[in-house]
Protein backbone atom coordinates (compact mmCIF):
# COMPACT_ATOMS: atom_id res chain seq x y z
CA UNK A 1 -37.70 54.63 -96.19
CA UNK A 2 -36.27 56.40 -92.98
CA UNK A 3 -33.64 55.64 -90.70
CA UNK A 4 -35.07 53.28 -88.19
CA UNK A 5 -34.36 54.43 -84.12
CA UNK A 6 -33.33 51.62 -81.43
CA UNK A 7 -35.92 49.14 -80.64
CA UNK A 8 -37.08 46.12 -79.02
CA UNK A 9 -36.09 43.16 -80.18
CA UNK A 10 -37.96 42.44 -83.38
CA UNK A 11 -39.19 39.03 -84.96
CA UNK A 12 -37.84 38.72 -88.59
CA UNK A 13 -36.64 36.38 -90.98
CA UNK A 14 -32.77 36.72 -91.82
CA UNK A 15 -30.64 35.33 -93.93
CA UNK A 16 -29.28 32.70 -91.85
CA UNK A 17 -32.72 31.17 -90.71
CA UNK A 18 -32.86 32.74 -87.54
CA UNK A 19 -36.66 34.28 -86.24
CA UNK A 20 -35.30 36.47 -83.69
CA UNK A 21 -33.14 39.24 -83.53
CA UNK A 22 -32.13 42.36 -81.98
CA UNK A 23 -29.26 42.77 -83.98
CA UNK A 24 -28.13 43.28 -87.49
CA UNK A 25 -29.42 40.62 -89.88
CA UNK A 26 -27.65 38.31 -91.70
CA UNK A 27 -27.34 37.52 -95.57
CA UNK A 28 -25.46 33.79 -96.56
CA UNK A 29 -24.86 32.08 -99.56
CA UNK A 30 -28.15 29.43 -100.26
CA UNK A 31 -25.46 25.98 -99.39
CA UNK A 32 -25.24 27.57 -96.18
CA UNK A 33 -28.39 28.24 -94.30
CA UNK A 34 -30.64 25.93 -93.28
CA UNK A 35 -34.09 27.89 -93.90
CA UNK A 36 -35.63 28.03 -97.03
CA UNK A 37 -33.48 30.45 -99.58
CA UNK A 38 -36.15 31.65 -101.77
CA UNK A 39 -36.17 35.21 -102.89
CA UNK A 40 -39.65 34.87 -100.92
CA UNK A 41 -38.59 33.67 -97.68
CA UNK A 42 -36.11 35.91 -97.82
CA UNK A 43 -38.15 38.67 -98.22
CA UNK A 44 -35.87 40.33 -101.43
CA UNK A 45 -38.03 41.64 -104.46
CA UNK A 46 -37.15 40.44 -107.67
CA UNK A 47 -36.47 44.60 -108.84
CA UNK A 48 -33.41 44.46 -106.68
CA UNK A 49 -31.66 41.64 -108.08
CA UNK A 50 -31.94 42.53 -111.42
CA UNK A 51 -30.16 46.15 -110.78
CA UNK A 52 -27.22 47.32 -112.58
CA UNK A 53 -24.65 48.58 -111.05
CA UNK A 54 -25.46 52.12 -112.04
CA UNK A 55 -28.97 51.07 -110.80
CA UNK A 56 -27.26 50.19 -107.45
CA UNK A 57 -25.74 53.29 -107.53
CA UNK A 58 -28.97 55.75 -107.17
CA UNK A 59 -30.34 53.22 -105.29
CA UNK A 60 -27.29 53.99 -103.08
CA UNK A 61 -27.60 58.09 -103.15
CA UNK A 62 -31.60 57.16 -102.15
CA UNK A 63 -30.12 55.19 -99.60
CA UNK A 64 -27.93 58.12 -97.38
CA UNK A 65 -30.79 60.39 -97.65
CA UNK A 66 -32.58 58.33 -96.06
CA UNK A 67 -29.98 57.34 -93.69
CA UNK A 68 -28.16 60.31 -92.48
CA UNK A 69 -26.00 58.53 -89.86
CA UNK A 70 -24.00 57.02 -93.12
CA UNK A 71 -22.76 60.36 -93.88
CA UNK A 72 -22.14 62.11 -90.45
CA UNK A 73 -19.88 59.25 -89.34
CA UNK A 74 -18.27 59.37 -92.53
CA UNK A 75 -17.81 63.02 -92.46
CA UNK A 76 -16.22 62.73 -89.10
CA UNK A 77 -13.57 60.55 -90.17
CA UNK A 78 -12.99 62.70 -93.11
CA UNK A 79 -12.82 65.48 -91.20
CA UNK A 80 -9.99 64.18 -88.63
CA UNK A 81 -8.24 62.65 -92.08
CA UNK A 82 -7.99 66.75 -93.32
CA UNK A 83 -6.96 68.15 -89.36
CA UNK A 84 -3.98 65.18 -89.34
CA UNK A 85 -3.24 65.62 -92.70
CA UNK A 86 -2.40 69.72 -92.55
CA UNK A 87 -0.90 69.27 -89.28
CA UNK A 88 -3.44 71.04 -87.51
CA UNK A 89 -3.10 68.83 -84.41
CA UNK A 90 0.00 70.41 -82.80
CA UNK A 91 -0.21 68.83 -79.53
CA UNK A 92 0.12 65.25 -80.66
CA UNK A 93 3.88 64.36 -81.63
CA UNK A 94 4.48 62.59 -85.01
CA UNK A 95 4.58 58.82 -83.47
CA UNK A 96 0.91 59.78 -82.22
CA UNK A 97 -0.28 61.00 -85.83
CA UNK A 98 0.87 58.19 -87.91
CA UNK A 99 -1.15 56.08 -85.60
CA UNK A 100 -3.90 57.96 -85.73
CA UNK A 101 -3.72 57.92 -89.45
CA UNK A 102 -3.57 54.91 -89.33
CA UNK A 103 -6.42 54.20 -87.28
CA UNK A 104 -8.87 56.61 -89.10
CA UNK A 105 -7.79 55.09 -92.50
CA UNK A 106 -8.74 51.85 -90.85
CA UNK A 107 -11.93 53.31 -90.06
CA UNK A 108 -12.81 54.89 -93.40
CA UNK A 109 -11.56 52.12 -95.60
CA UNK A 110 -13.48 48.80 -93.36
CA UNK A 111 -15.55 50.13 -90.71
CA UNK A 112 -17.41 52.68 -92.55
CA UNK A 113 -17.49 50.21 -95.14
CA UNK A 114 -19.02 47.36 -92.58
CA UNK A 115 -21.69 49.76 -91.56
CA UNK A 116 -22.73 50.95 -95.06
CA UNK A 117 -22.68 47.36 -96.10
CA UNK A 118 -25.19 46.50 -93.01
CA UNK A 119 -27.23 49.36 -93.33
CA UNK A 120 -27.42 48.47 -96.98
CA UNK A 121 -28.20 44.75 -96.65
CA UNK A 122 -30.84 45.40 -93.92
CA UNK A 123 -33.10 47.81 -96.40
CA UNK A 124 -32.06 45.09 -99.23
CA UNK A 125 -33.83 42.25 -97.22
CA UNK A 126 -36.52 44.50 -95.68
CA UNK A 127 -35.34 44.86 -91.96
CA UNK A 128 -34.91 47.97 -91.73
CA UNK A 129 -31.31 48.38 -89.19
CA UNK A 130 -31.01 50.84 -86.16
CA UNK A 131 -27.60 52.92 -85.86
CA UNK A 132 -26.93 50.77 -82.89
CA UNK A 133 -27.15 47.14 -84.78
CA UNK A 134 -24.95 48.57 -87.25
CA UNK A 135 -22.23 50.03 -84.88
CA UNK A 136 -22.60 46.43 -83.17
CA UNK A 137 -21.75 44.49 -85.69
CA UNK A 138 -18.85 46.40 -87.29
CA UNK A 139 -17.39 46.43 -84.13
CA UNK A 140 -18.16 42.75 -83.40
CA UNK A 141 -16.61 41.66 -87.02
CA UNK A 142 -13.39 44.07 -86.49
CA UNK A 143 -11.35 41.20 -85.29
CA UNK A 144 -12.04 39.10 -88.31
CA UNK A 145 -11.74 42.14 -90.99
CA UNK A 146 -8.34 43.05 -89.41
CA UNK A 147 -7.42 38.77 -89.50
CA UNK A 148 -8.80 39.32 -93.25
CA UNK A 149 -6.55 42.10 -94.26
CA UNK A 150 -3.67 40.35 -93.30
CA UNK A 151 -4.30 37.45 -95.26
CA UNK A 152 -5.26 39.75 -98.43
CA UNK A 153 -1.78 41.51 -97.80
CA UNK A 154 0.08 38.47 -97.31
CA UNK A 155 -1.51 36.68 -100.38
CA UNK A 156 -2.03 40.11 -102.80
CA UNK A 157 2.16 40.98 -102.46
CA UNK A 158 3.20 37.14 -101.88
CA UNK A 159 1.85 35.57 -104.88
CA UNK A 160 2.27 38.14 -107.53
CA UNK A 161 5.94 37.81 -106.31
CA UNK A 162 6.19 34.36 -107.26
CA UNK A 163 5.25 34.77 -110.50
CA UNK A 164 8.23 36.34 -111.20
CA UNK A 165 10.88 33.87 -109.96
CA UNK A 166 10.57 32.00 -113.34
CA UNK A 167 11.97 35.34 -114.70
CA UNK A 168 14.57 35.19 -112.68
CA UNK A 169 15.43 31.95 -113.06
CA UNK A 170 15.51 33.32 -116.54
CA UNK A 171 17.52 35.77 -116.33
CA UNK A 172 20.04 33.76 -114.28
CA UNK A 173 20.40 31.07 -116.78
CA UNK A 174 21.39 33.47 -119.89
CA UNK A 175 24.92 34.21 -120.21
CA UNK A 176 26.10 37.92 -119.80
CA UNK A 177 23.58 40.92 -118.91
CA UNK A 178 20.11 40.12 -120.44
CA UNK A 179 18.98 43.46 -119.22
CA UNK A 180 21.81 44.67 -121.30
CA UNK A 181 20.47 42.48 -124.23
CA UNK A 182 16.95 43.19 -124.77
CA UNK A 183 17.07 46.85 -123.18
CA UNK A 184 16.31 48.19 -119.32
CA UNK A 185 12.50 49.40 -120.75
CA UNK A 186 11.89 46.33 -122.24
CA UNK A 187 13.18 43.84 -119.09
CA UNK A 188 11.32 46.52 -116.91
CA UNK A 189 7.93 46.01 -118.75
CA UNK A 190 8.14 42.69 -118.33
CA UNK A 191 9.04 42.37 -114.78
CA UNK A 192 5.95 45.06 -114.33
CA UNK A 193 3.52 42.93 -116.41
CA UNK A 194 4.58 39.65 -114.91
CA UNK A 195 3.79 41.50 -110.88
CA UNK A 196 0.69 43.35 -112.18
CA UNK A 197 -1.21 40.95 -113.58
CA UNK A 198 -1.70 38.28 -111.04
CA UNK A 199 -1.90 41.30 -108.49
CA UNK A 200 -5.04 43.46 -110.57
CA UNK A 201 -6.13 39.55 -110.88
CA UNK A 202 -6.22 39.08 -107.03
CA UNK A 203 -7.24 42.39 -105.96
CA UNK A 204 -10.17 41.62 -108.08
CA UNK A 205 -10.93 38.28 -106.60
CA UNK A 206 -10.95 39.39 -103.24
CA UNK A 207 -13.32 42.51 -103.64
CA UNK A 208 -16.27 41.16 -101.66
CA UNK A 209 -14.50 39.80 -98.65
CA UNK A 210 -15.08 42.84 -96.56
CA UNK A 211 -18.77 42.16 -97.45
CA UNK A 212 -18.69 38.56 -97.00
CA UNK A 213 -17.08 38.89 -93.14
CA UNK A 214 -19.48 41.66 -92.38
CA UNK A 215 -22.76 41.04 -93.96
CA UNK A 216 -22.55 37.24 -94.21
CA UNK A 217 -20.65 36.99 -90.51
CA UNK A 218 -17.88 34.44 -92.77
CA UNK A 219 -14.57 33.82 -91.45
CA UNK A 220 -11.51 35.16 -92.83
CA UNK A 221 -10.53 32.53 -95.21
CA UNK A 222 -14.37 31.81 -96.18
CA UNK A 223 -14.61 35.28 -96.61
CA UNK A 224 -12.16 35.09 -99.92
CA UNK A 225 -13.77 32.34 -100.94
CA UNK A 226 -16.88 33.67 -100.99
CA UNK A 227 -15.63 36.77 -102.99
CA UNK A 228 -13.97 34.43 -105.32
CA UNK A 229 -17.26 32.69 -106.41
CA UNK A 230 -19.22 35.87 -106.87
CA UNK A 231 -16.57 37.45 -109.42
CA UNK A 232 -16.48 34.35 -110.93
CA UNK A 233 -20.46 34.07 -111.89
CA UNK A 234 -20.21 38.01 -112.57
CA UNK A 235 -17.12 38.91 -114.43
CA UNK A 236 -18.46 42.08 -115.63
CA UNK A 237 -17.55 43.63 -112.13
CA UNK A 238 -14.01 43.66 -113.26
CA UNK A 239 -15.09 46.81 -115.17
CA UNK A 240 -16.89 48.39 -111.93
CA UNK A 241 -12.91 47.78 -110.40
CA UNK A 242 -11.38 49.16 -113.18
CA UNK A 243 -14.04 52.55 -112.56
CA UNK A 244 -13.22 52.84 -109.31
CA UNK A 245 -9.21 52.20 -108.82
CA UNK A 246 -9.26 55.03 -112.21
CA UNK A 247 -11.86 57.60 -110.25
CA UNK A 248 -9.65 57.05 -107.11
CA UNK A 249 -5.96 57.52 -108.56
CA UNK A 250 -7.86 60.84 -110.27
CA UNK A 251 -9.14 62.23 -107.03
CA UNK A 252 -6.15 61.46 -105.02
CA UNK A 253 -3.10 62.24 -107.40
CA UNK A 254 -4.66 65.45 -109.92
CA UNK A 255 -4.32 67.58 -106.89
CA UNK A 256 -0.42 67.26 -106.80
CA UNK A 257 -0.37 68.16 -110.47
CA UNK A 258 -2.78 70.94 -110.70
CA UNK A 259 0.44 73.75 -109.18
CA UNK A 260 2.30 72.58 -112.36
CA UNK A 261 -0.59 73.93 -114.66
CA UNK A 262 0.20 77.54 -113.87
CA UNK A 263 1.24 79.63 -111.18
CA UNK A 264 -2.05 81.22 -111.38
CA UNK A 265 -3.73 78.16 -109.86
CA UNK A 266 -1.18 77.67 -107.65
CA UNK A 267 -3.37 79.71 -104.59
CA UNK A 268 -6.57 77.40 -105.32
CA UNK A 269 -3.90 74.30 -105.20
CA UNK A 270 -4.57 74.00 -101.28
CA UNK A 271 -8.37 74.28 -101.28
CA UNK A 272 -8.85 72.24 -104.10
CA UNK A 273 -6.91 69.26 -102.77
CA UNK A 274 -8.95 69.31 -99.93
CA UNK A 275 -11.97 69.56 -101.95
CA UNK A 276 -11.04 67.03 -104.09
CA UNK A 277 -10.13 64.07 -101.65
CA UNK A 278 -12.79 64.62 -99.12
CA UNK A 279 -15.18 64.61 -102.14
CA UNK A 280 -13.43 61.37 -103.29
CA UNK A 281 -13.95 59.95 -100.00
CA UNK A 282 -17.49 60.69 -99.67
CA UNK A 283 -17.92 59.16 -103.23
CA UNK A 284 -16.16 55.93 -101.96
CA UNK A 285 -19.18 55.52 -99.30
CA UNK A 286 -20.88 55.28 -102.15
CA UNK A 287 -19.83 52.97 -104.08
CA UNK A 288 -19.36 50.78 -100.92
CA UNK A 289 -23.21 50.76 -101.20
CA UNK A 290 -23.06 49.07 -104.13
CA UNK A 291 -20.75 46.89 -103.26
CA UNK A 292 -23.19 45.42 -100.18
CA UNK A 293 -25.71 45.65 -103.13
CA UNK A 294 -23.59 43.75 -105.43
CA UNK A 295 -22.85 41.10 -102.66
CA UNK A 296 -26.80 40.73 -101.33
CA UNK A 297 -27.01 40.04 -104.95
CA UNK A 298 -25.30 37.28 -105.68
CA UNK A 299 -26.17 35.38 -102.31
CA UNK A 300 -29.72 35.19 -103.03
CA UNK A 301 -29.33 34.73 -106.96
């Protein structure tokens, strides 16, 4: 396969039963198309839903060589990430830099992601998608990824929180200091356990919504619902999670320890943080591959 240039508009069958397109096609859950959702009519060989995720994976590294757009507008973002984040752009005062952090972490974390995912559903459902349909729709679903994040922030900190008021209420009815009681390591684990584990729970729950808005064109709140029903027929996904929050908190935090591991590494300290996260970046388009892969999946299974 070969990254496809712009074209006319081409007659295909997508996802959501439409014949006609000139844009990025579309991939939704069987209940809600109208067309036929065969694996046939939906022109998806049987190999690629019984991949692994390691399978998805190559498939994924096959996938950028083929496409090199993937990784030049990735590189650019990670590029402008490393000039903001050694200071490098002097003219811009500091208000002007954390936006523009913020805006290329925006970028790198959800658009990159939407046009991996579209890229990556197009070659998964045999149309083949230009650079153009893929800027056009992750620009056309940015309104409903940024309504989406909102609600995942608002739910992923809200309702971890209230699983802790019965601790408080606890706490409050027990006479005296309870912390004082049962020890400040012990109350502290439990207030930690009690936050964590309806958050990793959540987190994990809503892992396909990005896909879901981009790929399947689903609203905000059908978007989490969507990701709720495919980690809920596929549980074993919890352990591709648990790969990637480990391979990120290694890639992003090792750098700030390596100084304290001699002062003889303490000149490589700056080049291999660099190293390190841009590589940890460019691994993270990967795996957002797989996560399109994952998604096309379990729509069509």
């Amino acid at each position: 396969m070969s990254e496809p240039t712009d074209s006319p508009t081409r007659s295909t069958a997508t996802g959501n039963g439409a014949t006609n397109r000139d844009e990025a096609p579309t991939v939704k859950a069987r209940d809600d198309i109208n067309e036929c959702g065969c694996l046939e009519c939906r022109n998806i060989e049987t190999s690629a839903t019984r991949r692994t995720v390691l399978d998805a994976l190559v498939w994924s590294v096959r996938l950028f060589r083929s496409y090199p757009s993937i990784v030049v507008f990735a590189g650019m973002i990670i590029l402008a990430n490393r000039l903001l984040e050694m200071d490098s752009i002097d003219v811009l005062p500091m208000p002007a830099v954390g936006v523009f952090e913020t805006l290329t972490a925006f970028a790198f974390i959800f658009l990159v992601r939407a046009y991996v995912g579209t890229i990556a559903a197009g070659e998964l459902i045999g149309e083949p998608v230009t650079i153009r349909e893929g800027l056009q729709r992750s620009i056309a679903r940015t309104p409903a990824l940024v309504g989406l994040i909102f609600l995942l922030v608002f739910l992923i900190m809200t309702i971890p929180f209230f699983s802790l008021l019965p601790l408080f209420v606890l706490v409050g009815a027990i006479p005296g200091n309870p912390v004082e009681v049962v020890g400040f390591p012990v109350a502290a684990a439990v207030g930690v356990i009690l936050f964590a584990v309806p958050f990793l729970l959540l987190v994990f729950k809503f892992w396909f919504a990005p896909e879901a808005c981009v790929i399947g064109q689903y609203g905000p709140v059908e978007s989490l619902q969507v990701s709720w029903r495919i980690t809920a027929n596929y549980r074993g996904k919890l352990v591709l999670v648990t790969v990637i929050v480990i391979g990120s908190a290694i890639s992003h935090y090792l750098p700030i320890y390596l100084p304290k591991m001699g002062t003889s590494l303490t000149s490589l300290y700056f080049v291999f943080g660099v190293l390190s996260s841009s590589i940890g970046e460019l691994l993270s388009i990967v795996w957002a591959s797989a996560y399109a892969h994952i998604y096309v999946q379990e729509m069509v299974s």
